[in-house]
Protein backbone atom coordinates (compact mmCIF):
# COMPACT_ATOMS: atom_id res chain seq x y z
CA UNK A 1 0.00 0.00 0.00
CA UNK A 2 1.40 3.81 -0.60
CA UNK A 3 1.19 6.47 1.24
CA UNK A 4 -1.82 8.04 -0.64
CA UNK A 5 -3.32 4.83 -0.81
CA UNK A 6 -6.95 4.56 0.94
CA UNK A 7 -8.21 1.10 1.84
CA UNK A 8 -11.45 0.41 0.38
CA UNK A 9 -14.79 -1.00 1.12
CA UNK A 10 -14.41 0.83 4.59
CA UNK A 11 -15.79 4.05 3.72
CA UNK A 12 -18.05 5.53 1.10
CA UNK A 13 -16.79 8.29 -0.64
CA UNK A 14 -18.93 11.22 -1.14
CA UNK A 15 -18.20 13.96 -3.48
CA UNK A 16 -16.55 15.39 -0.75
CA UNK A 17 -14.22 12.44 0.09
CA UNK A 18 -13.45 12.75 -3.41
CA UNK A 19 -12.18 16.31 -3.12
CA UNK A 20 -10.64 14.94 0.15
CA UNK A 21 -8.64 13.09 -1.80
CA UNK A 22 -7.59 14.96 -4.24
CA UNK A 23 -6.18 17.68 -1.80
CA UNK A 24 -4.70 15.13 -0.07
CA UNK A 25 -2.49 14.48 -3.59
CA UNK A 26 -2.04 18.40 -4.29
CA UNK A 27 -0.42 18.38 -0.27
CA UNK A 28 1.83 15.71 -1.42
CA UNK A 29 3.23 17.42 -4.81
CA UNK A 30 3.83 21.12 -2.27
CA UNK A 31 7.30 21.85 -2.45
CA UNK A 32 6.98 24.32 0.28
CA UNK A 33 4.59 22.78 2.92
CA UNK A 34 3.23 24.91 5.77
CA UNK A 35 4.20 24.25 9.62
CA UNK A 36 1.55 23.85 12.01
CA UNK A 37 2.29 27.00 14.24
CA UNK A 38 1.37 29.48 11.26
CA UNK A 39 -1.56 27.51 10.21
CA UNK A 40 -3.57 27.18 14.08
CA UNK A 41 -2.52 31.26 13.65
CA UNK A 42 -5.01 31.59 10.12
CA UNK A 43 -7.47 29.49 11.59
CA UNK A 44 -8.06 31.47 14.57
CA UNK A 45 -8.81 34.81 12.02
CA UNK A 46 -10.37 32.34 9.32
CA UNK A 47 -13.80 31.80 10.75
CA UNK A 48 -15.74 34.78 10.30
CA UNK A 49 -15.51 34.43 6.47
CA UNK A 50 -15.63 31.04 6.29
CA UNK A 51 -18.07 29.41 3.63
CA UNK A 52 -19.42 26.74 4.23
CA UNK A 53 -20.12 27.95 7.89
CA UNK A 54 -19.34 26.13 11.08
CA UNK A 55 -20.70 26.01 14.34
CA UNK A 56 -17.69 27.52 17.32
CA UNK A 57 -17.66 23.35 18.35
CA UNK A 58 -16.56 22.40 15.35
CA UNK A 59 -13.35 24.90 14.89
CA UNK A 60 -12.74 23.86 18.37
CA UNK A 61 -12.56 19.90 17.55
CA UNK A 62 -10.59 21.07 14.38
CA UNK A 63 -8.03 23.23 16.51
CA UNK A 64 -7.57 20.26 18.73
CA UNK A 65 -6.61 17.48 15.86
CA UNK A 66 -3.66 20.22 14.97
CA UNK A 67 -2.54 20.40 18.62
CA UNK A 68 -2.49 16.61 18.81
CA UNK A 69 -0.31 16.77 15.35
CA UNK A 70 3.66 17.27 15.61
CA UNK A 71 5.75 20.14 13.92
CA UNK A 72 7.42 17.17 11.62
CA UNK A 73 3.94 15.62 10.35
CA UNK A 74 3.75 18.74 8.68
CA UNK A 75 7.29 18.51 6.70
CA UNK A 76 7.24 14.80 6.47
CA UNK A 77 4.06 13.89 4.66
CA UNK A 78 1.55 12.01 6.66
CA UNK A 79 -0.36 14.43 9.27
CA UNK A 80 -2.60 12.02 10.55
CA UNK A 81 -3.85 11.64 14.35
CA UNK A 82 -6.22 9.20 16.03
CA UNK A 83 -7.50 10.22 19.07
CA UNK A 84 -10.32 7.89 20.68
CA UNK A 85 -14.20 9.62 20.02
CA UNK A 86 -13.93 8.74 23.90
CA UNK A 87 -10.93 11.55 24.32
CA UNK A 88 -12.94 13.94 21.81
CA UNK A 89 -15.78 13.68 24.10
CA UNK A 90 -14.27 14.19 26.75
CA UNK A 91 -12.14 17.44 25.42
CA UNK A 92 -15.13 19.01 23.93
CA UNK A 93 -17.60 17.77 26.72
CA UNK A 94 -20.11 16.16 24.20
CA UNK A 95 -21.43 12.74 23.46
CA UNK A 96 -20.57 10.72 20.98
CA UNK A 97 -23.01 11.24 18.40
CA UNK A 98 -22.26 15.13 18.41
CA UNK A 99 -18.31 14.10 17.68
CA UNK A 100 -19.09 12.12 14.80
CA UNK A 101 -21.70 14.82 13.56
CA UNK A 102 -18.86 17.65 13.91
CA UNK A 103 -16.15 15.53 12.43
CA UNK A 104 -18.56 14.76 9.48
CA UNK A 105 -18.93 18.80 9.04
CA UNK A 106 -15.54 19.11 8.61
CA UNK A 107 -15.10 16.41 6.31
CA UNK A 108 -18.15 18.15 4.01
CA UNK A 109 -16.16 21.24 4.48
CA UNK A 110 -12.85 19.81 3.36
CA UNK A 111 -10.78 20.29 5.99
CA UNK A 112 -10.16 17.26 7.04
CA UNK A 113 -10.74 13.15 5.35
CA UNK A 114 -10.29 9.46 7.08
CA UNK A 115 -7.75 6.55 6.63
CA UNK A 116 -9.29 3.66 7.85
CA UNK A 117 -8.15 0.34 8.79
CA UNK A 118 -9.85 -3.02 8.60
CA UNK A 119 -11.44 -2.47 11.91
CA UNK A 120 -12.16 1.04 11.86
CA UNK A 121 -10.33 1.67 15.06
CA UNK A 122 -7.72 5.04 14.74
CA UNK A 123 -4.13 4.00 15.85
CA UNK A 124 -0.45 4.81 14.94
CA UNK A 125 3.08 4.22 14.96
CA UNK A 126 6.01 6.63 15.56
CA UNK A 127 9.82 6.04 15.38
CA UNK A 128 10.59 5.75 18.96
CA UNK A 129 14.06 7.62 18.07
CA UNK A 130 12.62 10.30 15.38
CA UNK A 131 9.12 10.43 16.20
CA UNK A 132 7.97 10.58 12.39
CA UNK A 133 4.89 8.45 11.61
CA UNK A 134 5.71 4.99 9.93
CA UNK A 135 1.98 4.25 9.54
CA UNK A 136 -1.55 5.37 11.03
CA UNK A 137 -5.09 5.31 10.56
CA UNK A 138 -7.09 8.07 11.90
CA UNK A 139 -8.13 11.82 11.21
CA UNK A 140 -5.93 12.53 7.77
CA UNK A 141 -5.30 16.74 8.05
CA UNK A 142 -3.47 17.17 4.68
CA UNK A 143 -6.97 18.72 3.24
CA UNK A 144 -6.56 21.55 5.75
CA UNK A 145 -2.68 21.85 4.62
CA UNK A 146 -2.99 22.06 0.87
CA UNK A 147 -5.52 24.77 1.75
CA UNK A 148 -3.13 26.52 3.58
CA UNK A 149 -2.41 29.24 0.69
CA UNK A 150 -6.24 29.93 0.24
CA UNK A 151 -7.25 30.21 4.15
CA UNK A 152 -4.32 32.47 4.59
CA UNK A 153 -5.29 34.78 1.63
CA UNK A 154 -8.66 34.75 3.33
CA UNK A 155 -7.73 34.90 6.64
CA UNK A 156 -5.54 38.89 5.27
CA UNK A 157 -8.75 39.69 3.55
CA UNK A 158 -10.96 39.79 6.64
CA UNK A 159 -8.35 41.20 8.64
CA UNK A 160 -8.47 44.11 6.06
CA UNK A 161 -12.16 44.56 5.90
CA UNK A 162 -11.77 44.29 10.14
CA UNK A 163 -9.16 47.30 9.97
CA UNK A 164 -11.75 49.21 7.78
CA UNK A 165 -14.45 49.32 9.63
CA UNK A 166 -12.17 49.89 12.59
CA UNK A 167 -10.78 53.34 10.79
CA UNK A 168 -14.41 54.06 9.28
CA UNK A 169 -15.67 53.45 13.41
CA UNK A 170 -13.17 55.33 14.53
CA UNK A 171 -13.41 58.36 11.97
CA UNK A 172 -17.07 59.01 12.40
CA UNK A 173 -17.54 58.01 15.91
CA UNK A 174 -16.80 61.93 17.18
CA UNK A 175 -19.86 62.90 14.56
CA UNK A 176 -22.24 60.09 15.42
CA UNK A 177 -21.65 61.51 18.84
CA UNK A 178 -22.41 65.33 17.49
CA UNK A 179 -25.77 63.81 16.47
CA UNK A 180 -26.92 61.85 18.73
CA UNK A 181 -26.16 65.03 21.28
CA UNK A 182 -28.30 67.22 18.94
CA UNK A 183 -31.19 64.75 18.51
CA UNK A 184 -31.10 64.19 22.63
CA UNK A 185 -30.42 67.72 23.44
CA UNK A 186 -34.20 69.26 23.26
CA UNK A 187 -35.29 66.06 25.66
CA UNK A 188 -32.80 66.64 27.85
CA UNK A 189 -32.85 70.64 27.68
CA UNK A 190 -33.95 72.09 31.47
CA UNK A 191 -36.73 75.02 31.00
CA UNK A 192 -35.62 78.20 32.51
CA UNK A 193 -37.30 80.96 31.99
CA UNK A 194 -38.00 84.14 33.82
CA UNK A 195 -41.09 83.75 35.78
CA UNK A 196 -42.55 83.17 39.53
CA UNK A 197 -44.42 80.30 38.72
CA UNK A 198 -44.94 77.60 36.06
CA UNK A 199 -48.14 79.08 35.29
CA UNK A 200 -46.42 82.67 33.99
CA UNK A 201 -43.54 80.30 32.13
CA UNK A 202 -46.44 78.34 30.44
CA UNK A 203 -48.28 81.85 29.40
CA UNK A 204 -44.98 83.16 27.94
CA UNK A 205 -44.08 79.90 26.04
CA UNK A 206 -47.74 80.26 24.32
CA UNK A 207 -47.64 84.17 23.65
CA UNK A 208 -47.10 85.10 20.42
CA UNK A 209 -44.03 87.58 21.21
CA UNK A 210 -42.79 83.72 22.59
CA UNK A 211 -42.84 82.11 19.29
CA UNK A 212 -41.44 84.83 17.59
CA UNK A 213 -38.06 85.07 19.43
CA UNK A 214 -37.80 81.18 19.49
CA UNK A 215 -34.12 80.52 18.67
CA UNK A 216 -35.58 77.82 16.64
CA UNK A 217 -37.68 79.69 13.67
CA UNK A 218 -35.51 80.58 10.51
């Protein structure tokens, strides 16, 4: 079997397995391949814009499979982890059905595909001395790596749009303020005016003379 080779009759693959798959080959012809640290760094800003969406649970599971990863899955081919559902429960404080429904959005979103062994079960094998994988079966995240490129050119352009609306904010702010003072002001305005009692302030607000030296006619 070679590296990119998927067991069959294990899994059915959907039309999004199938793009799985083929990201999983464009990862494995990348000359320059990213490194974990600056990829959990564009998924933290990549969510807003994110199409299709998904729920805050779901980037949480997702941020967790790259923790589990090492720097050197990233450089040497095969980024693959296999945590138990049991340990994603209990990290994300879920049952199980909710893990498989969250790891199935992320599959659909093509971030992320399965290897599967005979039984189904997730389980690797490290070089005691190097620690690079020799074989495993588990949560494949080369999808999410040969996306790299694209989530971090998405990631800059909602930063962008975030540091325009922070300028625009921050430009009329002082205005909005001017505005909302003159649409308040009249409600908030006390009523002096000369007078003993409110009965002679009310007769001099309806005289005529009263009107006519209102500050407000133009």
């Amino acid at each position: 079997m070679t590296e990119l080779a998927k067991p069959s009759g294990y899994r059915a693959l959907s039309p999004a397995e199938l793009e799985n798959e083929r990201l999983v080959q464009e990862y494995m012809r990348l000359k320059e391949r990213p490194t974990r640290r600056a990829l959990q760094k564009v998924l933290k800003d990549v969510r807003a814009g994110f199409q299709p969406a998904l729920p805050r649970t779901a980037w949480q599971l997702l941020d967790y499979l790259v923790e589990l990863s090492h720097d050197r899955d990233w450089q040497d081919g095969l980024i693959i982890v296999w945590p138990s559902n049991g340990r994603l429960m209990d990290f994300l404080g879920c049952g199980e059905r909710s893990v498989q429904l969250l790891l199935r959005a992320l599959t659909n979103a093509n971030l992320i595909t399965h290897r599967d062994n005979n039984d189904r079960r997730r389980k690797g094998f490290r070089d005691a001395e190097t620690g690079r994988i020799l074989d495993a079966y588990g949560i494949d995240l080369r999808p999410l790596a040969a996306r790299a490129e694209e989530l971090t050119k998405l990631a800059e352009s909602i930063q962008k749009d975030r540091i325009e609306r922070d300028v625009f904010a921050a430009r009329w702010a002082p205005w909005a303020r001017v505005c909302w003072s003159l649409f308040a002001w009249p409600k908030r305005m006390p009523l002096i005016l000369p007078g003993r009692s409110t009965q002679t302030r009310l007769k001099r607000l309806r005289s005529p003379r009263a009107v006519s030296a209102s500050p407000w006619r133009f």
